[in-house]
C-alpha atoms as a PDB file:
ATOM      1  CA  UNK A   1       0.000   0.000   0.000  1.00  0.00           C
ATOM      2  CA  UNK A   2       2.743   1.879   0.630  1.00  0.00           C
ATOM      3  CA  UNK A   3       4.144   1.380  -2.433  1.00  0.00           C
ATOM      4  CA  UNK A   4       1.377   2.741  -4.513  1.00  0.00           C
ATOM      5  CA  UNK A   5       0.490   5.822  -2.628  1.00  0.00           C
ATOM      6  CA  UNK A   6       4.123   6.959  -2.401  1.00  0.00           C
ATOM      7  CA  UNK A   7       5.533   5.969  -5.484  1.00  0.00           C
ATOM      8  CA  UNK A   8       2.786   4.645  -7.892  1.00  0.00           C
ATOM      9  CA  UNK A   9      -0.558   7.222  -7.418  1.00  0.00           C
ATOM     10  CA  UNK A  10       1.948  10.223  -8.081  1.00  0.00           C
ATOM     11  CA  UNK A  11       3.214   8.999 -11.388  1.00  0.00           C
ATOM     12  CA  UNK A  12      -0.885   7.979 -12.910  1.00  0.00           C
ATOM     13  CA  UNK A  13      -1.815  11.349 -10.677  1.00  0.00           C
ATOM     14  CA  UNK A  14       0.783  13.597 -12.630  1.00  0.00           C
ATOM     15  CA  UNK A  15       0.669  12.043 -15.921  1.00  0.00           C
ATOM     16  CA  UNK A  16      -3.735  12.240 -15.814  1.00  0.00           C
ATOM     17  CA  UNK A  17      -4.015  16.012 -14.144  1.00  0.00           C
ATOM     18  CA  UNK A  18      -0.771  17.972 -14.797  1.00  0.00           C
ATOM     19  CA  UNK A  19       0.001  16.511 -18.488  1.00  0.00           C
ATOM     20  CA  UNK A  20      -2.906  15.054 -19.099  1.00  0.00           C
ATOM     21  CA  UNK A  21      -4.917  17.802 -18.596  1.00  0.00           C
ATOM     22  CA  UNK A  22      -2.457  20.827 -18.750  1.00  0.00           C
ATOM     23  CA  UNK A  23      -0.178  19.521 -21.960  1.00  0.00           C
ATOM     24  CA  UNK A  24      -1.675  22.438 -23.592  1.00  0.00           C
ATOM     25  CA  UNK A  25      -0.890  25.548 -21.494  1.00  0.00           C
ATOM     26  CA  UNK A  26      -2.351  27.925 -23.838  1.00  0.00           C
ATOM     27  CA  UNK A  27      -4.985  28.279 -20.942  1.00  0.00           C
ATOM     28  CA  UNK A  28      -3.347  27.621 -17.905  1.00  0.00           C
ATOM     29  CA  UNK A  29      -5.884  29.108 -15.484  1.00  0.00           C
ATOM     30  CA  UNK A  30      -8.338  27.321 -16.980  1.00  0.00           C
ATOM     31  CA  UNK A  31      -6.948  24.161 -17.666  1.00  0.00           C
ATOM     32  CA  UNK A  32      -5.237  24.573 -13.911  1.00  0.00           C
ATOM     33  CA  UNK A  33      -8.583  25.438 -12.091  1.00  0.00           C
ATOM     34  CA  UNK A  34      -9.691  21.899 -13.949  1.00  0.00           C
ATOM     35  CA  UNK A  35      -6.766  20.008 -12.880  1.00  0.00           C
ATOM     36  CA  UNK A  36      -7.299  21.214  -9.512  1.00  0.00           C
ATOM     37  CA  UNK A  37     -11.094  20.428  -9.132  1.00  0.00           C
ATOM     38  CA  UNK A  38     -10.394  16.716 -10.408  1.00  0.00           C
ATOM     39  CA  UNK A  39      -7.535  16.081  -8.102  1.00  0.00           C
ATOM     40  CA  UNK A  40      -9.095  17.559  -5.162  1.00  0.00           C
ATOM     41  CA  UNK A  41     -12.648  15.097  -6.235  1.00  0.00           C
ATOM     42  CA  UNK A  42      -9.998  12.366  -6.655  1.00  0.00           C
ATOM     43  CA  UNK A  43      -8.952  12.336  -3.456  1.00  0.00           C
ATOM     44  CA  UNK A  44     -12.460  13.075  -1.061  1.00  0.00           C
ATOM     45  CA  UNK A  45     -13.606   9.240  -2.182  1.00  0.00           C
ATOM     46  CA  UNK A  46     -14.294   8.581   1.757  1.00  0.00           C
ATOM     47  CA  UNK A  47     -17.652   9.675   2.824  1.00  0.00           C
ATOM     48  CA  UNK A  48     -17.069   8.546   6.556  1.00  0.00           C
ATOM     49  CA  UNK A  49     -15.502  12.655   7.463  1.00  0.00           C
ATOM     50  CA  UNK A  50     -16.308  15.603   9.982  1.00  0.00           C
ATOM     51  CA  UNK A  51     -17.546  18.369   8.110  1.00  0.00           C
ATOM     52  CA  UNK A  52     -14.638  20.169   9.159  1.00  0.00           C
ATOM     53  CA  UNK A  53     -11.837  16.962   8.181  1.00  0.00           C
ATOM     54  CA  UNK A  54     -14.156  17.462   4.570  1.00  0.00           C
ATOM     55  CA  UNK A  55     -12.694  21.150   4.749  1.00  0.00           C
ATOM     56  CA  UNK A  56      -9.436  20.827   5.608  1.00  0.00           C
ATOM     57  CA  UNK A  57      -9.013  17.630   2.958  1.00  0.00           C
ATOM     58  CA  UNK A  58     -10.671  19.837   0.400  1.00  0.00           C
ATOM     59  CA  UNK A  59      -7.881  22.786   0.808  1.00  0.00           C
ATOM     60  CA  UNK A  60      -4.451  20.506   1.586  1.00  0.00           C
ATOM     61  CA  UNK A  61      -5.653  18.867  -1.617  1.00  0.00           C
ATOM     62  CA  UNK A  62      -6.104  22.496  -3.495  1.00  0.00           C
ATOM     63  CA  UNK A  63      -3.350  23.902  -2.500  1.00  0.00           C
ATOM     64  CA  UNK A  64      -0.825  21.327  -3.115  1.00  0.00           C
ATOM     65  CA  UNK A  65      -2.518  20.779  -7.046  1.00  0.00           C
ATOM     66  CA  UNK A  66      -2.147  24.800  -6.988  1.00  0.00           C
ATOM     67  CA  UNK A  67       1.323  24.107  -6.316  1.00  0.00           C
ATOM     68  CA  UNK A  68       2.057  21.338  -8.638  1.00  0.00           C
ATOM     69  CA  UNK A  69      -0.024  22.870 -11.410  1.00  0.00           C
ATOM     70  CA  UNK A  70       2.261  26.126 -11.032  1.00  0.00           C
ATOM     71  CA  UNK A  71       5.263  24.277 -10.794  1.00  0.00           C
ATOM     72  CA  UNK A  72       4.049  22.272 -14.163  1.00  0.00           C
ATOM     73  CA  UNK A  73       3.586  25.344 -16.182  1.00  0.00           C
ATOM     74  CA  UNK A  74       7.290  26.630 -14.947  1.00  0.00           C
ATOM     75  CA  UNK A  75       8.737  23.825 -15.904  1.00  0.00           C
ATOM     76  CA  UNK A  76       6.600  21.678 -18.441  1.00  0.00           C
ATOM     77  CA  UNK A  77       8.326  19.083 -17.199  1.00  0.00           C
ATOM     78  CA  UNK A  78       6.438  15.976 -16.047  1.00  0.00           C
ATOM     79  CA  UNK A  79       9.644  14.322 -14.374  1.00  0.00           C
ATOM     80  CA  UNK A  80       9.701  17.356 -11.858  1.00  0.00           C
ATOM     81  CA  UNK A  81       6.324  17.662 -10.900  1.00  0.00           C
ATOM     82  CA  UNK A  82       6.659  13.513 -10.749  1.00  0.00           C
ATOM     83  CA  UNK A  83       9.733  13.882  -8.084  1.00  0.00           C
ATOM     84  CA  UNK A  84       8.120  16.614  -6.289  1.00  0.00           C
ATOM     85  CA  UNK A  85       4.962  14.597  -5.957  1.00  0.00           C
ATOM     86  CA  UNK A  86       6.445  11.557  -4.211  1.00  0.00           C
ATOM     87  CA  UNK A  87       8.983  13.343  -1.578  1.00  0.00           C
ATOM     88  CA  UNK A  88       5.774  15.134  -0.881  1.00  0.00           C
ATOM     89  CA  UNK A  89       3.411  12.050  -0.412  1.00  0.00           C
ATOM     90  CA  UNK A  90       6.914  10.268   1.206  1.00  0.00           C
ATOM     91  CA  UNK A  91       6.874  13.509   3.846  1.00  0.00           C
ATOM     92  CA  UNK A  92       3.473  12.575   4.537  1.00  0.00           C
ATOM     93  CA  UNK A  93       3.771   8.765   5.098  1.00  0.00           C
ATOM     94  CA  UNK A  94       6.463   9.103   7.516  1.00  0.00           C
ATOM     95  CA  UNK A  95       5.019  12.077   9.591  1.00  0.00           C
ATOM     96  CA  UNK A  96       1.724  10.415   9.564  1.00  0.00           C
ATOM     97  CA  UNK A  97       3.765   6.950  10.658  1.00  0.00           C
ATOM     98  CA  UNK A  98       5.542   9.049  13.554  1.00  0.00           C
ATOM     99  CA  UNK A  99       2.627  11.275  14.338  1.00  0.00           C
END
């Protein structure tokens, strides 16, 4: 499980919102505002939340695809936004592990 939320969900994740979605950045506020909406439904899948866990999910999840939709258009480079994805979901794990 590990495995696929660390390494494996960040490659499918970036290659379906940031390139997937943003190849094109001849609109990136649009086509970032999309990629940003998806990711952040792709991610509230469990219905079992506080109202206020629903709101705090909903913006971690925003601002992070603000973040790697920004860092996308920068760089247009999927193997960045790839590498920053799974230190990021890595942080996570192992604070969540300790914490």
């Amino acid at each position: 499980m590990t495995v696929l939320g660390v390494i494996i969900a960040p490659i499918v994740e970036e290659g379906t919102f940031r390139t997937g979605i943003m190849g094109n950045t001849k609109h990136p506020v649009i086509l970032g505002t999309i990629s940003t909406v998806l990711f952040v439904c792709a991610h509230m899948i469990s219905t079992n939340q506080s109202l206020i866990s629903i709101i705090l999910n909903i913006t971690a999840y925003a601002l992070i695809s603000a973040v790697l939709c920004l860092l996308y258009y920068r760089t247009r480079d999927w193997r960045v936004n790839t590498v920053f994805h799974i230190s990021w979901n890595l942080l996570s794990f192992v604070t969540s592990a300790i914490f």
